[in-house]
Protein backbone atom coordinates (compact mmCIF):
# COMPACT_ATOMS: atom_id res chain seq x y z
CA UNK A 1 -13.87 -44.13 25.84
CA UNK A 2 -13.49 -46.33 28.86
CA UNK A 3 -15.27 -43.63 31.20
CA UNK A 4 -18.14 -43.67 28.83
CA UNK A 5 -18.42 -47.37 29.52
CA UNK A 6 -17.78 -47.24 32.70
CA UNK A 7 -20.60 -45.00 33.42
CA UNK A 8 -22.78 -46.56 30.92
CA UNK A 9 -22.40 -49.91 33.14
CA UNK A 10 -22.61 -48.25 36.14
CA UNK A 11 -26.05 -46.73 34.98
CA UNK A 12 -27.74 -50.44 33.40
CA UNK A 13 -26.46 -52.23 37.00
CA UNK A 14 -28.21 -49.43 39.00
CA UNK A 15 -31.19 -50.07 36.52
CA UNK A 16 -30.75 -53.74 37.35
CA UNK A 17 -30.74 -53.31 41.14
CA UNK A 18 -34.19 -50.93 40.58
CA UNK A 19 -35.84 -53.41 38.75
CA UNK A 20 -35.00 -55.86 40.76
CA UNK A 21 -36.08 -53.80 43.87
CA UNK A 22 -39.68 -53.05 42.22
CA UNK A 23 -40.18 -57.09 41.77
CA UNK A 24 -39.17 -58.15 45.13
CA UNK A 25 -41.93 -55.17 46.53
CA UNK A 26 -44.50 -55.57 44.24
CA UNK A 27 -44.32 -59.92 43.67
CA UNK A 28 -43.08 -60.94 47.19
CA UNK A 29 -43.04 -59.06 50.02
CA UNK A 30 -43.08 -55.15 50.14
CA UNK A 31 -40.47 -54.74 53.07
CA UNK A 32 -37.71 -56.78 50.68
CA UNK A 33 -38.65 -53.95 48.21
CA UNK A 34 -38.06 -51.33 50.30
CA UNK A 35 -34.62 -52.30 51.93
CA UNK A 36 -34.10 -52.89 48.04
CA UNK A 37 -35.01 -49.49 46.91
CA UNK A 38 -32.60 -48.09 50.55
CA UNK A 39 -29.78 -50.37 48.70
CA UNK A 40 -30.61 -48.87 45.15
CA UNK A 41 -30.14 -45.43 46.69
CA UNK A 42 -26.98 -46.41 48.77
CA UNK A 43 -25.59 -47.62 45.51
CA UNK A 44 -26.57 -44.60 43.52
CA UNK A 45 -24.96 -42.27 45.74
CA UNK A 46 -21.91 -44.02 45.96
CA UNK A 47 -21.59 -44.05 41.93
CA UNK A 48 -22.23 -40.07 42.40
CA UNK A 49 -19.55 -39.66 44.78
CA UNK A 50 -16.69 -41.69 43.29
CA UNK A 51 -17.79 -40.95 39.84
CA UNK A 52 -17.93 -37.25 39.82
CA UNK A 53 -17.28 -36.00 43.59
CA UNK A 54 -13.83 -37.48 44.42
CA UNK A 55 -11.21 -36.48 41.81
């Protein structure tokens, strides 16, 4: 049950980081949203490689 959760907050912070991402590119500046979208994807292969890679 904890893995569930774990993932399931893993997945709604990597949400939050994408949404977050979109705003900065599309509402202030679109270089801020891409280095945010390069951090989104940093972050989402790092949650692929500890969560299901490494065992």
């Amino acid at each position: 049950m904890l893995k569930i959760l774990a993932h399931a907050a893993a997945i709604i912070g990597l949400y939050l980081v994408f949404s977050f991402s979109l705003f900065l590119g599309l509402q202030v500046r679109p270089a801020y949203g891409n280095a945010g979208l390069v951090v989104t994807a940093v972050l989402a292969a790092l949650y692929v490689y500890v969560g299901f890679v490494r065992k």
